[in-house]
Protein backbone atom coordinates (compact mmCIF):
# COMPACT_ATOMS: atom_id res chain seq x y z
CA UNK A 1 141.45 81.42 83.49
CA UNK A 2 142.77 78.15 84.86
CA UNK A 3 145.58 77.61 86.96
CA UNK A 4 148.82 75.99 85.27
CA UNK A 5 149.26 72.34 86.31
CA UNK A 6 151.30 69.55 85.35
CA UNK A 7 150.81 67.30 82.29
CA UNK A 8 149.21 64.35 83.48
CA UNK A 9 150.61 62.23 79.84
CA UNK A 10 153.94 61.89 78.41
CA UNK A 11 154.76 63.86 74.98
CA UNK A 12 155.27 60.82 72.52
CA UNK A 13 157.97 62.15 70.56
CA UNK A 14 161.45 63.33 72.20
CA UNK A 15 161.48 66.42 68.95
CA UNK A 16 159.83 69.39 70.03
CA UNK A 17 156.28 70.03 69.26
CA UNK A 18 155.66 72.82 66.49
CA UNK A 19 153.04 75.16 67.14
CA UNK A 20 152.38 78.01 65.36
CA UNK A 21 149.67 80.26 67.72
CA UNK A 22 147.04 82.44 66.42
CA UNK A 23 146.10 85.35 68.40
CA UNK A 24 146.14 88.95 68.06
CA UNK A 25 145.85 89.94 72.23
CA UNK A 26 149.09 90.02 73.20
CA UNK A 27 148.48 89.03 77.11
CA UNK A 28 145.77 86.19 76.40
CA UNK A 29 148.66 85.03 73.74
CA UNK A 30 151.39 85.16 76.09
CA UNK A 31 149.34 83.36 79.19
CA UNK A 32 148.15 80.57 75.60
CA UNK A 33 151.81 79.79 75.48
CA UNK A 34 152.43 79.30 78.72
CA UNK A 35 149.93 76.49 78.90
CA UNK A 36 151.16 74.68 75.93
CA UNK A 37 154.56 74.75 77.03
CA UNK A 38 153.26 73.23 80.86
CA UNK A 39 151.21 71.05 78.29
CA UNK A 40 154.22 69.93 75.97
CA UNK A 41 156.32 69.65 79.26
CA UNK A 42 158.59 72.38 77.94
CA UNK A 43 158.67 70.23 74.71
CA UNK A 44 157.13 72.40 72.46
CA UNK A 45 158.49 75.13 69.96
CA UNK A 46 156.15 77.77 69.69
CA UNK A 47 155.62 80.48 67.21
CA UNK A 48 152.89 83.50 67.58
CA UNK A 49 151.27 85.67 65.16
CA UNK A 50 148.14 87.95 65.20
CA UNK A 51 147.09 88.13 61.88
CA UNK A 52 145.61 85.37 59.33
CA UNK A 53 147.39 86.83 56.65
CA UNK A 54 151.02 86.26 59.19
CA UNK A 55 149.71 82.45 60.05
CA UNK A 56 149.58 81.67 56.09
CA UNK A 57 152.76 83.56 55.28
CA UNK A 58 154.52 81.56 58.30
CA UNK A 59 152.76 77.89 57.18
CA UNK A 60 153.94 78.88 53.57
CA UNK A 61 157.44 79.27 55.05
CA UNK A 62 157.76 75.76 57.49
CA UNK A 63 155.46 72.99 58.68
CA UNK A 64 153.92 72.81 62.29
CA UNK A 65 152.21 70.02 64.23
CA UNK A 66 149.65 71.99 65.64
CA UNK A 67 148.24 75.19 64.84
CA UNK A 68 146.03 77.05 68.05
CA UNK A 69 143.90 79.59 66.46
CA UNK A 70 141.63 82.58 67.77
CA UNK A 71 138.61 82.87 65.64
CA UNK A 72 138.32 86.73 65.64
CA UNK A 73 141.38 88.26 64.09
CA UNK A 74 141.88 91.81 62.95
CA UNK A 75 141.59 90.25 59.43
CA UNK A 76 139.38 87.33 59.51
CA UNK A 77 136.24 86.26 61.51
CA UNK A 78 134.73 82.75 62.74
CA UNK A 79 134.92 79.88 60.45
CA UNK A 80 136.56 81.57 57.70
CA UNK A 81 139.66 81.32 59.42
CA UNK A 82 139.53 77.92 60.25
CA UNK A 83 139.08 76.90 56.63
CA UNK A 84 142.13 78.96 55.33
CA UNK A 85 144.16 77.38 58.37
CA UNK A 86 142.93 73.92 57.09
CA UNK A 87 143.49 74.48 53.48
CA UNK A 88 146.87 75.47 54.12
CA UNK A 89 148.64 72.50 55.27
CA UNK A 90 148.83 69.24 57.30
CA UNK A 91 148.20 70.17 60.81
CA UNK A 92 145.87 69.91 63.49
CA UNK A 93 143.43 73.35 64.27
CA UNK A 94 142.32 73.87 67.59
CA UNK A 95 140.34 76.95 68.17
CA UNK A 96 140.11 78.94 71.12
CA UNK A 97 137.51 81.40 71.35
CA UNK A 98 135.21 83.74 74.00
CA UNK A 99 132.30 82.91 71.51
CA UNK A 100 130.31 80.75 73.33
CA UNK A 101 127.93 80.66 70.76
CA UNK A 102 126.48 77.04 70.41
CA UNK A 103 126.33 76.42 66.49
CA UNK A 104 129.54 78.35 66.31
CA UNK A 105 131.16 74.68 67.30
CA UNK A 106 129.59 73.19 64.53
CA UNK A 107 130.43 75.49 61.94
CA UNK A 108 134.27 75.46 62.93
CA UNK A 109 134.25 71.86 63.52
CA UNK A 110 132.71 71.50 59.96
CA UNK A 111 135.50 73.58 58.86
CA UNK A 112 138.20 71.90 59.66
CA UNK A 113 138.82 72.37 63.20
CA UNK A 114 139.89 69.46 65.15
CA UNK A 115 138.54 70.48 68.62
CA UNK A 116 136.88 74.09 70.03
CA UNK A 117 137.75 75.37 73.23
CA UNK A 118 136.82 77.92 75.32
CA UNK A 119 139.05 80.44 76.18
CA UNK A 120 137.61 81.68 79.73
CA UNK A 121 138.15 77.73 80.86
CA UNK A 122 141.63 77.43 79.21
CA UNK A 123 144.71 75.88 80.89
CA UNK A 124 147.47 73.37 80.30
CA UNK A 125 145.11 69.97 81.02
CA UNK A 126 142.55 71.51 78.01
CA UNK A 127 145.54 71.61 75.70
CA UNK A 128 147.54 68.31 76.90
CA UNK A 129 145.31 66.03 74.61
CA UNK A 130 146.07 68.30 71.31
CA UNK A 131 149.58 68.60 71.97
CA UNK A 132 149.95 65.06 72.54
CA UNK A 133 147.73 63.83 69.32
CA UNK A 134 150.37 66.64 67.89
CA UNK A 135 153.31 64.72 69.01
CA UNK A 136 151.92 61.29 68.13
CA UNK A 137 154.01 59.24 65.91
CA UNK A 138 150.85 58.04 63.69
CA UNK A 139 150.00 61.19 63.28
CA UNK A 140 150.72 62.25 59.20
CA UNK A 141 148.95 64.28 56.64
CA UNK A 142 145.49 63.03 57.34
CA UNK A 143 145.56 64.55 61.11
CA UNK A 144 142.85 67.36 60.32
């Protein structure tokens, strides 16, 4: 895993980032929102479940910016999550997976996914760009 850095880019908006994280190891979801805090400059407000089935209930309940999603879940696998998460509101998806199979990106991406990143090159510069496009002003319900 990558080291945390500092944000090279300004968060647009003064209002914290939402994020609503996806991912059912507890340690790889706890080191996740460390970098999206060093990544949001402390800006962000961050929310983690480890189920599909909790990430709909919670985007049924409130509205996030950004939603960071493993692909393997206890209840869902691979693209099929990514389509739920994009069918179930206006956010960006960012995936973040050890699957480093090749048409796996293109499946996701296909899906709904706004970007695919690896998870065994993660740190806060990987995630600066999402949370910023997150934070962007422009940024309504066409952002997927």
């Amino acid at each position: 895993m990558g080291r945390l850095r500092t944000s090279r880019y300004a968060v647009m908006s003064s209002a914290a980032i939402r994020v609503l994280l996806l991912e059912d190891d507890p340690h790889y979801a706890e080191l996740a929102q460390r970098y999206l805090q060093a990544a949001a400059r402390g800006g962000a407000s961050i929310e983690c479940v480890g189920t599909l089935a909790g990430a709909l209930e919670r985007i049924a309940r409130g509205s996030f910016d950004l939603v960071v999603a493993d692909l393997d879940l206890p209840d869902s696998r691979g693209a099929a999550t990514v389509e739920a998460l994009a069918a179930s509101g206006h956010h960006l998806v960012i995936v973040l997976t050890g699957n480093r199979e090749p048409a796996l990106r293109e499946r996701v991406m296909r899906a709904g996914a706004y970007d695919f990143l690896a998870k065994d090159r993660l740190d806060d510069a990987a995630l600066e760009r999402a949370v910023w496009l997150a934070a962007g002003e422009g940024s309504g319900p066409a952002r997927r």
